[in-house]
C-alpha atoms as a PDB file:
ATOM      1  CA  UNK A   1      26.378  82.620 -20.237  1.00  0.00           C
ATOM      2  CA  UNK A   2      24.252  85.640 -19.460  1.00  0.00           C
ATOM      3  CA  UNK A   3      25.799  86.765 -15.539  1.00  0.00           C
ATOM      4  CA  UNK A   4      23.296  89.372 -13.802  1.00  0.00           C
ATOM      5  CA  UNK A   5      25.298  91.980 -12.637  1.00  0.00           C
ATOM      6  CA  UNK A   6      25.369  94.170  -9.281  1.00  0.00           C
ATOM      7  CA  UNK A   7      24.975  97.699  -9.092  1.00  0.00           C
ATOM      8  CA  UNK A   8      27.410  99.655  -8.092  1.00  0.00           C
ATOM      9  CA  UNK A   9      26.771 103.010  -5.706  1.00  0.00           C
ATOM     10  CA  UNK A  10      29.244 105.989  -4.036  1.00  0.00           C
ATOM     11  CA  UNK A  11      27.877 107.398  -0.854  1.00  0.00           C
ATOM     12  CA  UNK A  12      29.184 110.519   1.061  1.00  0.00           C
ATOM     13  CA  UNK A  13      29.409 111.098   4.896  1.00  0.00           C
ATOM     14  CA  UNK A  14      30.392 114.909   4.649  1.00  0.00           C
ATOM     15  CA  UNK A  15      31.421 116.457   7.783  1.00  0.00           C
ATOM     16  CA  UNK A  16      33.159 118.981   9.447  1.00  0.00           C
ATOM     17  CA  UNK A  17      35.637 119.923  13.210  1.00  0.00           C
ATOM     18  CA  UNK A  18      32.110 120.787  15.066  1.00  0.00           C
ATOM     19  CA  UNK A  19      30.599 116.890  14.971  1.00  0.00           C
ATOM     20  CA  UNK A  20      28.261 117.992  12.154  1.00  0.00           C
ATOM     21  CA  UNK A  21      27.586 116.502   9.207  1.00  0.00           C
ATOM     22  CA  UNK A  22      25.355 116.412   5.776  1.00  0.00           C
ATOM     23  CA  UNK A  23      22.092 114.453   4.681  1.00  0.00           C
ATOM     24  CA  UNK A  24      20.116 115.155   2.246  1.00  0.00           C
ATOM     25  CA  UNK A  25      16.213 114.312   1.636  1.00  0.00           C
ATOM     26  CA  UNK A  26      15.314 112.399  -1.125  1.00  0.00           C
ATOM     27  CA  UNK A  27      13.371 113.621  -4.196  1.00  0.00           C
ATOM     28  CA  UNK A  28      12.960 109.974  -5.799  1.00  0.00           C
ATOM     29  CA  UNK A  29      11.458 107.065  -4.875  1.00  0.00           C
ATOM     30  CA  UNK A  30      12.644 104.601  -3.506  1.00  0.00           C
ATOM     31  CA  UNK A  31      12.577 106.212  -0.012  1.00  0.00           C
ATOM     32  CA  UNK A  32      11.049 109.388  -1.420  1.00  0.00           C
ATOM     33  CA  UNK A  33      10.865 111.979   1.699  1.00  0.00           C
ATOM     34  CA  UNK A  34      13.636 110.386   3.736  1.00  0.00           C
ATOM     35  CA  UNK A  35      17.010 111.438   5.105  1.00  0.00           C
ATOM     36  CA  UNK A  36      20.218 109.884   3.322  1.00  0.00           C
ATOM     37  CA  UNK A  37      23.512 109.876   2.627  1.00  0.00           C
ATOM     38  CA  UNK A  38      24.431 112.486  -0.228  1.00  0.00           C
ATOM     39  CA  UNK A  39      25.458 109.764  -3.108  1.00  0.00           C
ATOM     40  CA  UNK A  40      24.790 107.654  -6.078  1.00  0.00           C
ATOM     41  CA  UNK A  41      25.359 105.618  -9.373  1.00  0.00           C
ATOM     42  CA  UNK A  42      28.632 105.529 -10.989  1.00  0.00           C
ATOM     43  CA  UNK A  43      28.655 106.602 -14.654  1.00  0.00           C
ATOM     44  CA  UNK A  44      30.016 103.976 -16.579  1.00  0.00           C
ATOM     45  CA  UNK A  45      34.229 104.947 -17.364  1.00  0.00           C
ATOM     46  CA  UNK A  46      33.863 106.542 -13.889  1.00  0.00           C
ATOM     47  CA  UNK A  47      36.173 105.996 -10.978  1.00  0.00           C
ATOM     48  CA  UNK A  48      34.595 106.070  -7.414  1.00  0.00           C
ATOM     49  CA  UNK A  49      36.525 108.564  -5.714  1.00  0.00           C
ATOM     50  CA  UNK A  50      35.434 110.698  -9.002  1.00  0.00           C
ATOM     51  CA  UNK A  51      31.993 109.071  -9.230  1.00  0.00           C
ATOM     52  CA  UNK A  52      31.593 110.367  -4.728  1.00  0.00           C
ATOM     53  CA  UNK A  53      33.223 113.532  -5.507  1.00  0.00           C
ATOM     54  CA  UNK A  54      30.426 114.585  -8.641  1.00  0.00           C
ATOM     55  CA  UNK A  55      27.628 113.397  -5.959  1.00  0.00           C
ATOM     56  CA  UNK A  56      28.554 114.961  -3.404  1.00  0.00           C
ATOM     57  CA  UNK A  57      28.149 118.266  -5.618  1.00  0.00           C
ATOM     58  CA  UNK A  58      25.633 116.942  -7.552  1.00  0.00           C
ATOM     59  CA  UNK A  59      23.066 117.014  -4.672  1.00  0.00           C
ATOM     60  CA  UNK A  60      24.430 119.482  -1.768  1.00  0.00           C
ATOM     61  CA  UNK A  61      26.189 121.755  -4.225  1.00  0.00           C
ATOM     62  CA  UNK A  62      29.315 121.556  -1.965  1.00  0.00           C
ATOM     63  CA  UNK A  63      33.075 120.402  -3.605  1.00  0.00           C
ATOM     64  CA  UNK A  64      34.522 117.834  -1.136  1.00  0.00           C
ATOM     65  CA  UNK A  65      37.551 116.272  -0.392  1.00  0.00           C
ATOM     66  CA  UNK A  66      37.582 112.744  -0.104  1.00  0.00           C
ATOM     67  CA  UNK A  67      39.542 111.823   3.672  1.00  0.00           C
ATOM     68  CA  UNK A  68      39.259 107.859   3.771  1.00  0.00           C
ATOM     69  CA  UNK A  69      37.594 104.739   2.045  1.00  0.00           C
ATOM     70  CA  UNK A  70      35.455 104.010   5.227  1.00  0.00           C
ATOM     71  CA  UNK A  71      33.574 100.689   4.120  1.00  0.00           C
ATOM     72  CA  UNK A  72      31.633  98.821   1.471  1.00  0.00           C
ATOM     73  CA  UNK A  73      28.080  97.516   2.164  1.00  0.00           C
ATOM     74  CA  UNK A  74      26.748  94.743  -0.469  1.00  0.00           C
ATOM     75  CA  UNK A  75      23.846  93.199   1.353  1.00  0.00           C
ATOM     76  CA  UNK A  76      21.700  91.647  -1.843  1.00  0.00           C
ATOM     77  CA  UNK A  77      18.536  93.165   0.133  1.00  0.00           C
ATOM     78  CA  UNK A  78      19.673  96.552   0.966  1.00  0.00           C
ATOM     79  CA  UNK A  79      17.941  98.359  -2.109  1.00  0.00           C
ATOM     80  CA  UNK A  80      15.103  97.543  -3.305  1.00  0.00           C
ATOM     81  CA  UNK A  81      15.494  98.227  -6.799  1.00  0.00           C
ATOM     82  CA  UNK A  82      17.957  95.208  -6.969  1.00  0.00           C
ATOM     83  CA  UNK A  83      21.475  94.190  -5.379  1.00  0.00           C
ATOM     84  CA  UNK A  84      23.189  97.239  -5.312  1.00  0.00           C
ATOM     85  CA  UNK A  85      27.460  97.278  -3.477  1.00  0.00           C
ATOM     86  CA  UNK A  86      27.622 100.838  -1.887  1.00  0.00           C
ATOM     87  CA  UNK A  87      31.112 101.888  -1.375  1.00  0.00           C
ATOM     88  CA  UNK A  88      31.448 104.901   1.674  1.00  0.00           C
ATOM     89  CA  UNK A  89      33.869 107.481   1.815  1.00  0.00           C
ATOM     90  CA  UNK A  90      34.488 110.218   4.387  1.00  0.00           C
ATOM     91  CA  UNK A  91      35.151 113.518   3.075  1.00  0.00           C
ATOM     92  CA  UNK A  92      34.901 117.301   3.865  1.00  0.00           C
ATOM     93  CA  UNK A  93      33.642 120.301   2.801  1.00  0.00           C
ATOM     94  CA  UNK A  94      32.583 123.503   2.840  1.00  0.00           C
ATOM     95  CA  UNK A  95      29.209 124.062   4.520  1.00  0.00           C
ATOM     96  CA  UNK A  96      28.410 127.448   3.542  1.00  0.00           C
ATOM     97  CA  UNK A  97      28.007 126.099   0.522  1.00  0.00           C
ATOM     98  CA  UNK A  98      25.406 123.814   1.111  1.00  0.00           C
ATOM     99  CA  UNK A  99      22.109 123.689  -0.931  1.00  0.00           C
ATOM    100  CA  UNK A 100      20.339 120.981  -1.904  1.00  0.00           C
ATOM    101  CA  UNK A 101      20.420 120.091  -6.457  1.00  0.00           C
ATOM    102  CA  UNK A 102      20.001 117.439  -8.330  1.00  0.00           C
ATOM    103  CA  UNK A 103      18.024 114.179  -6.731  1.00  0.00           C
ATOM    104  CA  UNK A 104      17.893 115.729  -3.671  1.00  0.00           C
ATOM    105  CA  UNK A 105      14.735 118.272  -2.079  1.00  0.00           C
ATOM    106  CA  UNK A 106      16.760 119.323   0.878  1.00  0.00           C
ATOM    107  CA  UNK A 107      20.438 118.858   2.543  1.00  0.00           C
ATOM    108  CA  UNK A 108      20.520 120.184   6.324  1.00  0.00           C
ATOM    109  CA  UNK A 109      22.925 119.656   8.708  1.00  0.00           C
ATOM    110  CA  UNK A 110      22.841 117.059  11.542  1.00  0.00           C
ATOM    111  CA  UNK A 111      24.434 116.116  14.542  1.00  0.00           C
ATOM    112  CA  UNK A 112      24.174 112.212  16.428  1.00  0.00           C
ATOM    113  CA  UNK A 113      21.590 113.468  18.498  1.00  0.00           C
ATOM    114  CA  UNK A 114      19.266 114.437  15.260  1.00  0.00           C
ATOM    115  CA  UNK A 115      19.551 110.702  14.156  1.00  0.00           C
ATOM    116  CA  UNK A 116      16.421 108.948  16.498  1.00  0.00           C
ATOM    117  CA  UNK A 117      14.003 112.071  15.112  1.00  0.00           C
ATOM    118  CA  UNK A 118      14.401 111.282  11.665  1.00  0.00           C
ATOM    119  CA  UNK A 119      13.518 108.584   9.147  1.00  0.00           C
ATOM    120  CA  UNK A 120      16.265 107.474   7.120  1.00  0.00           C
ATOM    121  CA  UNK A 121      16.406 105.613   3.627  1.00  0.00           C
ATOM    122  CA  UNK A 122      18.136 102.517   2.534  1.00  0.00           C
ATOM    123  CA  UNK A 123      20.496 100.702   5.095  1.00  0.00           C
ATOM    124  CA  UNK A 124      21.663 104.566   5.900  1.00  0.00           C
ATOM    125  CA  UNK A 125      21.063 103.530   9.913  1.00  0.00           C
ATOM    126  CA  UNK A 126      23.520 100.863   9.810  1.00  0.00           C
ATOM    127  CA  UNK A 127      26.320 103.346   8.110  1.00  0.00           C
ATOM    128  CA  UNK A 128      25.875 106.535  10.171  1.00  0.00           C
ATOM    129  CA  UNK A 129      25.651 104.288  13.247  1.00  0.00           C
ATOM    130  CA  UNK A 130      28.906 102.136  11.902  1.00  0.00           C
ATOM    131  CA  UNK A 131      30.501 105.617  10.814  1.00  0.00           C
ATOM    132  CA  UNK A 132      29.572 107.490  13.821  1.00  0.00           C
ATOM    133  CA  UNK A 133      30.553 104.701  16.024  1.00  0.00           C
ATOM    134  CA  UNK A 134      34.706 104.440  14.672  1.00  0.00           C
ATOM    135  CA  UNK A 135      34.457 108.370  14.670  1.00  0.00           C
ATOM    136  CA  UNK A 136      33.191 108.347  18.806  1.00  0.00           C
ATOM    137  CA  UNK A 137      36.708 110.081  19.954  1.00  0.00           C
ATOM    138  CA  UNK A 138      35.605 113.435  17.375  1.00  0.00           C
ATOM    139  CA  UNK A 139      31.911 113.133  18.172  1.00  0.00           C
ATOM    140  CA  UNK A 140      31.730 113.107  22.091  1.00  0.00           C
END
């Protein structure tokens, strides 16, 4: 039998102790121009906590530290290049470092309050929102 298969992504929600964290702006379509979560594919042989880890570094030059699995999101609809399972981890980082590489043509810092200004790619609305929302205690 011939199975299709899903695709399988790594996103990053970097932040740090001031209730700041890391997007970058996309250089690709789809969603070219918007705000996202620093991630992407897995290379094939790769774990996930090594396939989050290469990009978060990969695209805000920044070596994290992986804190938590947060959540998976595997909508079939949620990218429109097919049915792709995201897996989210928290992590932090040094910001100092940050400069946007790679697929991304900026990473900035942002608090909650930044969120309504900008537009944001993928299902990345539901996540920050979801992520923000068990982290409420740390971001008051």
């Amino acid at each position: 039998m011939n199975y299709k298969k899903q695709s399988i992504t790594t996103d990053v929600f970097i932040y740090n102790d001031k209730n700041e964290f890391i997007l970058i702006k996309r250089r690709n379509d789809p969603f070219k121009g918007y705000w996202a979560l620093p991630g992407g594919y897995l290379d094939y042989g790769e774990t996930v906590e090594d396939g989050a880890v290469r990009e978060a570094k990969e695209e805000t030059s920044i070596d994290v530290q992986l804190i938590k699995l947060f959540n998976v999101y595997s909508k079939p609809s949620r990218d429109p290049r097919g049915h792709t399972v995201t897996i989210i981890y928290l992590a932090k980082g040094d910001f100092k470092n940050l400069k946007a590489n790679d697929d991304a043509n900026d990473a900035k810092i942002f608090t909650k309050d930044n969120l309504s200004s900008i537009n944001l790619a993928f299902d990345h609305k539901i996540i920050l929102n979801d992520i923000l929302t068990s982290l409420e205690n740390r971001f008051v």
